[in-house]
N, C-alpha and C. Protein backbone atom coordinates (compact mmCIF):
# COMPACT_ATOMS: atom_id res chain seq x y z
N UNK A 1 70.44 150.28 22.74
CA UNK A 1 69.54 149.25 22.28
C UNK A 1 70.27 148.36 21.29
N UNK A 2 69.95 147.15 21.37
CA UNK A 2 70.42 145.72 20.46
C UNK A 2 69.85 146.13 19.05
N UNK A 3 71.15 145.80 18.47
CA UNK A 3 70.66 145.80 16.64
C UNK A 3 69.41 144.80 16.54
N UNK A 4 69.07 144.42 15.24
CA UNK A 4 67.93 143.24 14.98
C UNK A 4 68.78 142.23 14.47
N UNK A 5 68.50 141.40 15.05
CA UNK A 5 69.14 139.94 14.53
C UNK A 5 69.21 140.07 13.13
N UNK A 6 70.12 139.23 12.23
CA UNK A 6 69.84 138.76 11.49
C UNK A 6 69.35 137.61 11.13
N UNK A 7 69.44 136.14 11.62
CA UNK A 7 69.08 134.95 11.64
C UNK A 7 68.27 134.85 13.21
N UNK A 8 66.65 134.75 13.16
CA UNK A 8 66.09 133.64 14.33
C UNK A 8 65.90 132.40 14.43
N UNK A 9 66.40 131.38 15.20
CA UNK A 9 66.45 129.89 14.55
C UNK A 9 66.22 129.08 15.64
N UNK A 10 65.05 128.30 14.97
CA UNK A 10 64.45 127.61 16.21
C UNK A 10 64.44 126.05 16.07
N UNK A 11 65.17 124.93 16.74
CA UNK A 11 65.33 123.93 16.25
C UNK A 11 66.76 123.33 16.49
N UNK A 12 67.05 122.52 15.72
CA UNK A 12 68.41 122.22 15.83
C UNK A 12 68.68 121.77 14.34
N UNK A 13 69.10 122.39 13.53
CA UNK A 13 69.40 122.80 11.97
C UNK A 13 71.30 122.11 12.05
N UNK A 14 71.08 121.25 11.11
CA UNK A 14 72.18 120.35 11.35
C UNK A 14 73.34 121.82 10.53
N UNK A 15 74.69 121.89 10.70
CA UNK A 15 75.15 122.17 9.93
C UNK A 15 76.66 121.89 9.94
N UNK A 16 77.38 122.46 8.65
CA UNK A 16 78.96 121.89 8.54
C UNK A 16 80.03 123.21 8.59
N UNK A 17 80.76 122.88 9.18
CA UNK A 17 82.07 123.60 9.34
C UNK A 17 82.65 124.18 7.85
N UNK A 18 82.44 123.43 6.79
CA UNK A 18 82.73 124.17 5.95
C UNK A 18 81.90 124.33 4.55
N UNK A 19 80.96 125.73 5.11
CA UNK A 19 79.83 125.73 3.66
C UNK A 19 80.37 126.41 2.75
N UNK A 20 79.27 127.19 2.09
CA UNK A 20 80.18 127.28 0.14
C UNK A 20 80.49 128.93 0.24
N UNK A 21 81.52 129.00 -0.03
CA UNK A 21 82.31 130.20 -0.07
C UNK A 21 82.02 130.85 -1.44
N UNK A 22 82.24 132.23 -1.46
CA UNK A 22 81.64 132.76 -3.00
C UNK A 22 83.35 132.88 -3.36
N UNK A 23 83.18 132.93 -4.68
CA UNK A 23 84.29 133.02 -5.72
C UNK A 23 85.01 134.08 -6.05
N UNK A 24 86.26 133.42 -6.39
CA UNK A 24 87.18 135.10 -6.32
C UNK A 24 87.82 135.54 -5.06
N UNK A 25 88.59 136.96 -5.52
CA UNK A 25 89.12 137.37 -4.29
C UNK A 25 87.90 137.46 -2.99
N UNK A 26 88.28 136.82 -1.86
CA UNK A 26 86.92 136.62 -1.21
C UNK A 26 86.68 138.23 -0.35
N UNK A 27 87.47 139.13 -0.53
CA UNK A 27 87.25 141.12 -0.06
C UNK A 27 85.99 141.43 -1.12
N UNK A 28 86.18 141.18 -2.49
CA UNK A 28 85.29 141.39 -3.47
C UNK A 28 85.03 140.37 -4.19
N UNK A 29 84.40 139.36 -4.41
CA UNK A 29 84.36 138.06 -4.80
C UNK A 29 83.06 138.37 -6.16
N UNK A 30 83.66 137.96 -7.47
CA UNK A 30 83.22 137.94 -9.11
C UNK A 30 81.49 137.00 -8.45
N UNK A 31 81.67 135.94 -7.83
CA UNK A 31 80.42 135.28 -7.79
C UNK A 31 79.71 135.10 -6.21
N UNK A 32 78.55 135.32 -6.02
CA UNK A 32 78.02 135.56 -4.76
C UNK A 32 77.39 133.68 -4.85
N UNK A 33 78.30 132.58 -4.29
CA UNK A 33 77.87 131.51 -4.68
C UNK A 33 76.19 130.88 -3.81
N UNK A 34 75.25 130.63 -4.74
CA UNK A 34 74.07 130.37 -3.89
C UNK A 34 73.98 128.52 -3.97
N UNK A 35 74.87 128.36 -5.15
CA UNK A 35 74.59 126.87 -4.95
C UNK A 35 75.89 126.04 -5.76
N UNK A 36 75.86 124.56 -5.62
CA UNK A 36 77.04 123.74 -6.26
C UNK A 36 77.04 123.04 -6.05
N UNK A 37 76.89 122.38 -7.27
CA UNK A 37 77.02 120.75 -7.58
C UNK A 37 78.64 119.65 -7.96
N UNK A 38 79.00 118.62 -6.85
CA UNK A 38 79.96 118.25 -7.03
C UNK A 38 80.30 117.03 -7.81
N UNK A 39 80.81 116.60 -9.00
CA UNK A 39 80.70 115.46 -9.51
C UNK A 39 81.34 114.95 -9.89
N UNK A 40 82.24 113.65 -9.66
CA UNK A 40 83.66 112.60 -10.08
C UNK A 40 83.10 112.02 -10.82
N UNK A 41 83.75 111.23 -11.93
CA UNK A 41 83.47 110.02 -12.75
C UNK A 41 84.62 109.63 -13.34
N UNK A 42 84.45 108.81 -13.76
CA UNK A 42 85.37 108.27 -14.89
C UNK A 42 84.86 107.42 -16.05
N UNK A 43 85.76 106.87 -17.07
CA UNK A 43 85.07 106.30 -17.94
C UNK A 43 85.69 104.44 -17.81
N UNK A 44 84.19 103.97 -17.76
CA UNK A 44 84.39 102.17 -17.76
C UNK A 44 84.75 101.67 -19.42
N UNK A 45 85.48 100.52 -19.18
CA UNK A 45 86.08 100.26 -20.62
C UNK A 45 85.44 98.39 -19.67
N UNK A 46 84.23 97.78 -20.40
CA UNK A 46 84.33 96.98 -19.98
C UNK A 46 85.06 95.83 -21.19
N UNK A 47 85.33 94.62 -20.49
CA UNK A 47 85.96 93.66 -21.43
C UNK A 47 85.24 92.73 -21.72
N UNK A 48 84.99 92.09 -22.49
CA UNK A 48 84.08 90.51 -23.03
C UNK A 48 84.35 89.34 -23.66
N UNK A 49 83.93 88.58 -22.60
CA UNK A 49 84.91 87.35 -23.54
C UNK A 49 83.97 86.83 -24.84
N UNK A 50 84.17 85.66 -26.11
CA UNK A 50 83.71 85.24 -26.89
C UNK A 50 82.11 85.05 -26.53
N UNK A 51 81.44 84.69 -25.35
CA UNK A 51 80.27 84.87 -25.20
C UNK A 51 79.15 86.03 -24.82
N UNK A 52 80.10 87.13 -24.89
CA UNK A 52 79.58 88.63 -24.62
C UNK A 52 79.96 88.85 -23.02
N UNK A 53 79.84 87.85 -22.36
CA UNK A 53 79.96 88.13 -20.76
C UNK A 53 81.45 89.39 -20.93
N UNK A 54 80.78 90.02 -19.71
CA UNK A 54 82.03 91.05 -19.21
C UNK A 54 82.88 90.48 -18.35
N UNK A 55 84.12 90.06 -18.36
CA UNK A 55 84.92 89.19 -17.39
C UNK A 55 86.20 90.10 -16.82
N UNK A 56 86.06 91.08 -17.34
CA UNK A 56 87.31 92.42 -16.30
C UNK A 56 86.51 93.95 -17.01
N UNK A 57 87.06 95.07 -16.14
CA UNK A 57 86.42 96.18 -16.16
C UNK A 57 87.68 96.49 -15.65
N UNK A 58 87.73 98.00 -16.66
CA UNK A 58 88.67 99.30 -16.68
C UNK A 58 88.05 100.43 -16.26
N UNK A 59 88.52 101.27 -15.31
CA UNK A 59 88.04 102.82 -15.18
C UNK A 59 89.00 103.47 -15.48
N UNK A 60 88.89 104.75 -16.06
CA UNK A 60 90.48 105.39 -16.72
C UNK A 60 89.94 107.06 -16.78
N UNK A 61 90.47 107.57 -16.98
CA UNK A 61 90.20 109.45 -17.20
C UNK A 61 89.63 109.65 -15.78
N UNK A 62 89.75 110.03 -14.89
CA UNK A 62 89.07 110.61 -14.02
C UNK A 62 88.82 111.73 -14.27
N UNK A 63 87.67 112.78 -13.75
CA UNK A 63 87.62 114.03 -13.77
C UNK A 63 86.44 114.37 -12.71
N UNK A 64 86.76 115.76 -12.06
CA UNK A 64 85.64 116.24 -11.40
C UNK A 64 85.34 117.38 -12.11
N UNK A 65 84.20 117.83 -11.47
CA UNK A 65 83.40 119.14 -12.03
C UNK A 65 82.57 119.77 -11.02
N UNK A 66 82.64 120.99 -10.98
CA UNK A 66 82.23 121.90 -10.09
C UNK A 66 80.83 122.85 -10.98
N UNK A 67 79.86 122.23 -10.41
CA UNK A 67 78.86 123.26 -11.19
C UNK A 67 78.71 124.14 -10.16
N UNK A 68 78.27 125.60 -10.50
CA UNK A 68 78.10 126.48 -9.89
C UNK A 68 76.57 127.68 -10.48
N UNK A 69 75.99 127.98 -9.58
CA UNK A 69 75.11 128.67 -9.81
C UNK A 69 74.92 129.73 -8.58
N UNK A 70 75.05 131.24 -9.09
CA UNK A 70 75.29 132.18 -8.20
C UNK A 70 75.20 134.22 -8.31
N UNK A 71 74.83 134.76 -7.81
CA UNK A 71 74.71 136.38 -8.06
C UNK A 71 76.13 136.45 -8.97
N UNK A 72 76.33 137.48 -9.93
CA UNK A 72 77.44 138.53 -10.51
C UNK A 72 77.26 139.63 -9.52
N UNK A 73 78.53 139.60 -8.97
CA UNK A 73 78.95 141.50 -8.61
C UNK A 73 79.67 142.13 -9.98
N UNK A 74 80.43 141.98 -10.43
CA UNK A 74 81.07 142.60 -11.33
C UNK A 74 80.71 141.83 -12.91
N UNK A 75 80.35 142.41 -13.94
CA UNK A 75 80.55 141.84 -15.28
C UNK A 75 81.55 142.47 -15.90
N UNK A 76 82.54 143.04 -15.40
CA UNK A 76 83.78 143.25 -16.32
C UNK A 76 85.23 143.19 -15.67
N UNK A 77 86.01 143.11 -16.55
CA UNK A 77 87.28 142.53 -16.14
C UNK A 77 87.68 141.40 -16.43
N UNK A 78 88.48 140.35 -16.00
CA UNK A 78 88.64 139.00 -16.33
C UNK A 78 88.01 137.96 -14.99
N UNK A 79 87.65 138.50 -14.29
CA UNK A 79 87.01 137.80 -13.47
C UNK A 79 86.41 136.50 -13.77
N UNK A 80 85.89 135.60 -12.88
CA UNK A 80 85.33 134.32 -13.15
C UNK A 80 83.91 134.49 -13.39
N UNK A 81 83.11 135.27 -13.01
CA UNK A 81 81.89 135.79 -13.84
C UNK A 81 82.12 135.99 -15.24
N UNK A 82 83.40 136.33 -16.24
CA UNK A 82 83.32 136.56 -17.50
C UNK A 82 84.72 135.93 -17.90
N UNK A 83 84.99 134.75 -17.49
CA UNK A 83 85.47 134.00 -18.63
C UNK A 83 85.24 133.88 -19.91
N UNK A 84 86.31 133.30 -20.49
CA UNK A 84 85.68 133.05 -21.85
C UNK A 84 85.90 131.21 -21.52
N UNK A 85 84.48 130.52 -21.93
CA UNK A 85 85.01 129.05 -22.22
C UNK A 85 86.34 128.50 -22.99
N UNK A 86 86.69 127.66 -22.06
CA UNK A 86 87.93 126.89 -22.25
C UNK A 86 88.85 127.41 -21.54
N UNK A 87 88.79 128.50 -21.07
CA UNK A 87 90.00 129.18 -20.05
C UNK A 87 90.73 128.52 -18.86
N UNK A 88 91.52 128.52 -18.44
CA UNK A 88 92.40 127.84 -17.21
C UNK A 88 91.52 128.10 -15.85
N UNK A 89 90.91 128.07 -14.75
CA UNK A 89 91.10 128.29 -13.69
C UNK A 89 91.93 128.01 -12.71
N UNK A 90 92.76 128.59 -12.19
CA UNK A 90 94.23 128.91 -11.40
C UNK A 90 93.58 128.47 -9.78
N UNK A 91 92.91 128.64 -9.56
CA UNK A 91 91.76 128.42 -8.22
C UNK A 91 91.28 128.48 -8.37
N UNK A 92 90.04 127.77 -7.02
CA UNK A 92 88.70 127.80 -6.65
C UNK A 92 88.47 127.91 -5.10
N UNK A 93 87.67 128.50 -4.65
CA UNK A 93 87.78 128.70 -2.88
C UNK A 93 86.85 127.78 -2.67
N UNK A 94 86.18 126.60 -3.35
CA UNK A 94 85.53 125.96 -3.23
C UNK A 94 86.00 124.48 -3.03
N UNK A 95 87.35 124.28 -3.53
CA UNK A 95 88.15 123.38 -3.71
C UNK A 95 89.59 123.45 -3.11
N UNK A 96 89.31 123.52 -1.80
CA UNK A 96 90.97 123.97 -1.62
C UNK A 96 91.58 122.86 -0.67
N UNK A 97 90.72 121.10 -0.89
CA UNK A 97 91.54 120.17 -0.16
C UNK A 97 90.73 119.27 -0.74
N UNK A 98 91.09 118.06 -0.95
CA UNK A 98 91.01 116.55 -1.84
C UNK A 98 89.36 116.60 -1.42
N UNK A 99 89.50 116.05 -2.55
CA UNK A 99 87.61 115.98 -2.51
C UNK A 99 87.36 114.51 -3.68
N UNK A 100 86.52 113.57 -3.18
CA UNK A 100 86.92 112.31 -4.04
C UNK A 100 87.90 111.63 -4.18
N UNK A 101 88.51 112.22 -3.76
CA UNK A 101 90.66 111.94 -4.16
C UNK A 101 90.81 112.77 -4.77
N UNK A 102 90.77 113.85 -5.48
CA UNK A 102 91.21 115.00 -6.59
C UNK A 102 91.68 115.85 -5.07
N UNK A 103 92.72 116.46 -5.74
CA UNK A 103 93.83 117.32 -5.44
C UNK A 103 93.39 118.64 -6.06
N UNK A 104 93.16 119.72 -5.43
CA UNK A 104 92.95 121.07 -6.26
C UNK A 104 94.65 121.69 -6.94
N UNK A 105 95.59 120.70 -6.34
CA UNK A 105 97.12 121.19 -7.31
C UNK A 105 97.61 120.51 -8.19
N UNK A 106 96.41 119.78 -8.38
CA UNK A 106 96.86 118.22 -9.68
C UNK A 106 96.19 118.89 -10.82
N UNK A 107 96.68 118.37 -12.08
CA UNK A 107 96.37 118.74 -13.36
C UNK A 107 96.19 120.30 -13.62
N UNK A 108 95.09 120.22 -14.22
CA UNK A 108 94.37 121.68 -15.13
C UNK A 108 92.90 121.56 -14.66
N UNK A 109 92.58 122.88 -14.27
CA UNK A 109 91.15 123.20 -14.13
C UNK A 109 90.28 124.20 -15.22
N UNK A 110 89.41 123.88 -15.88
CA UNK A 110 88.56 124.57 -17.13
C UNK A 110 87.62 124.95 -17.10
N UNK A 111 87.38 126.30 -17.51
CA UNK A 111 85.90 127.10 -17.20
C UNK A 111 85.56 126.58 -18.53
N UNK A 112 83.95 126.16 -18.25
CA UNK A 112 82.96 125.37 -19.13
C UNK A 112 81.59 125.92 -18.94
N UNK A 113 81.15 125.84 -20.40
CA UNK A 113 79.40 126.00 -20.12
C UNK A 113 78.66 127.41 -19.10
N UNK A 114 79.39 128.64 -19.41
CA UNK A 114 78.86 129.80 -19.03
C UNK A 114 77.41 129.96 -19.61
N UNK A 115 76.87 130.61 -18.54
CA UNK A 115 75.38 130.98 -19.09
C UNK A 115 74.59 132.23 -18.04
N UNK A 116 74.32 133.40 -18.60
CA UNK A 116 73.89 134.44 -17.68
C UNK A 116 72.36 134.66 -17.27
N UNK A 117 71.87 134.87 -16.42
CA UNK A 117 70.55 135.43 -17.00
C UNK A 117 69.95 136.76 -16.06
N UNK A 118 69.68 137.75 -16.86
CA UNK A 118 69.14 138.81 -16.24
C UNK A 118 67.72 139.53 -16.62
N UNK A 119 67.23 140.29 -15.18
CA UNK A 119 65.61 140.82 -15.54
C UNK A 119 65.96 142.27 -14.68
N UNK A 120 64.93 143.17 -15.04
CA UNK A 120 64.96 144.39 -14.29
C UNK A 120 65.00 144.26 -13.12
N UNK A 121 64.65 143.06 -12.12
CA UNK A 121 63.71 143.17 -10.83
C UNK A 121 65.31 142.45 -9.80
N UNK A 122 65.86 141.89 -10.90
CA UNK A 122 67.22 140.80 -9.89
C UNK A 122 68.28 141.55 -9.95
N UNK A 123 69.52 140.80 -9.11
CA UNK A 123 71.20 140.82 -9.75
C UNK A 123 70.99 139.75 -10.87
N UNK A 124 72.58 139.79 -12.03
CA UNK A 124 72.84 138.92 -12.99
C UNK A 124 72.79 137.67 -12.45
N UNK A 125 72.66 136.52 -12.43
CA UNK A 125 72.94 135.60 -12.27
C UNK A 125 73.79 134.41 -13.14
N UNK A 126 74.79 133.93 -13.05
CA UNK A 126 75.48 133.29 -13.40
C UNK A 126 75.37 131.68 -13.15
N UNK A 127 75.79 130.49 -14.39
CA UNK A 127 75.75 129.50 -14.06
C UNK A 127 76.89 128.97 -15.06
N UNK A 128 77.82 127.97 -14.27
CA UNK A 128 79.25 127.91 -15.20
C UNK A 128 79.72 126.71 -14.10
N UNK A 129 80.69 125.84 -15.23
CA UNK A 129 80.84 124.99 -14.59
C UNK A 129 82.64 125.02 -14.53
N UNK A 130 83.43 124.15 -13.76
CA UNK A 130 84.74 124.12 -13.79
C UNK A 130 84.79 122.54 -13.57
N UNK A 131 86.30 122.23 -15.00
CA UNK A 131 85.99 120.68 -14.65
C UNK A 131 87.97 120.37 -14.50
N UNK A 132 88.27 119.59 -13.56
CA UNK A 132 89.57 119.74 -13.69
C UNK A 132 89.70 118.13 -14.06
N UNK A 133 90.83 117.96 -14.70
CA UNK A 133 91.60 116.88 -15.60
C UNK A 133 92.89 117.01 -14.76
N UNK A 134 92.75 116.46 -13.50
CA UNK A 134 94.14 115.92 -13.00
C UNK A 134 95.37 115.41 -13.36
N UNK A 135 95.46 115.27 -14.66
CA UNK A 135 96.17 114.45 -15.63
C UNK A 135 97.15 115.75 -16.75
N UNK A 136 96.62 116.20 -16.83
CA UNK A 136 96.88 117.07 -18.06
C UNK A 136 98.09 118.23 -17.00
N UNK A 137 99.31 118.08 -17.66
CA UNK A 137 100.09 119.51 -17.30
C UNK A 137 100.06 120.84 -18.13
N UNK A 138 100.29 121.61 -17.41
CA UNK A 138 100.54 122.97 -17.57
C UNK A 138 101.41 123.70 -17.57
């Protein structure tokens, strides 16, 4: 006899070749990723002539950032579940080809803004962001 499915799916459910991978060694992976937010910017330096008008515009610093929100398997060790803010990230399996134009082998990548939350009834859940500065060597 046939196991039970896991997925029944009825429809035509668009999807992509490459969805979100959980974090870490991916055999035992620190974060079970359920979600992630991707975000480029930079900063505008506009210019003004004597009448206030803006007559040229600068963009300069680029940076992306990887928010992440996702299960803890492990809370100990050095894992990416327990960084300490400001730490290096060396990788991301989330980032492993140009995205915006960012390069995952350009600059420095920084664990930012950890935050846990747990109840009797769940796993830990984790929310932490990584922001890399393409610019900055190491």
């Amino acid at each position: 006899m046939a196991a039970v499915a896991a997925i029944i799916q009825y429809g035509n459910i668009p999807s992509t070749a490459l969805g979100l991978k959980n974090e870490s060694n991916p055999t035992t992976p620190d974060i079970l990723v359920q979600s992630l937010t991707i975000s480029a910017t930079r900063e505008e330096k506009e210019y003004r002539n004597a009448d206030g008008n803006v007559f040229a515009l600068q963009y300069r610093n680029p940076t992306i950032s990887f928010a992440f929100d996702g299960y803890i398997t492990t809370k100990s060790g050095s894992g990416l579940a327990n960084l300490e803010p400001g730490q290096r990230v060396t990788a991301l399996a989330n980032f492993t080809s140009d995205t915006y134009g960012f390069s995952p082998t350009d600059g420095v990548m920084i664990y930012m803004d950890p935050s846990r939350s747990e109840t009797n009834e769940e796993i830990a859940k984790a929310t932490f962001t990584v922001k890399q500065l393409p610019f900055v060597s190491v």
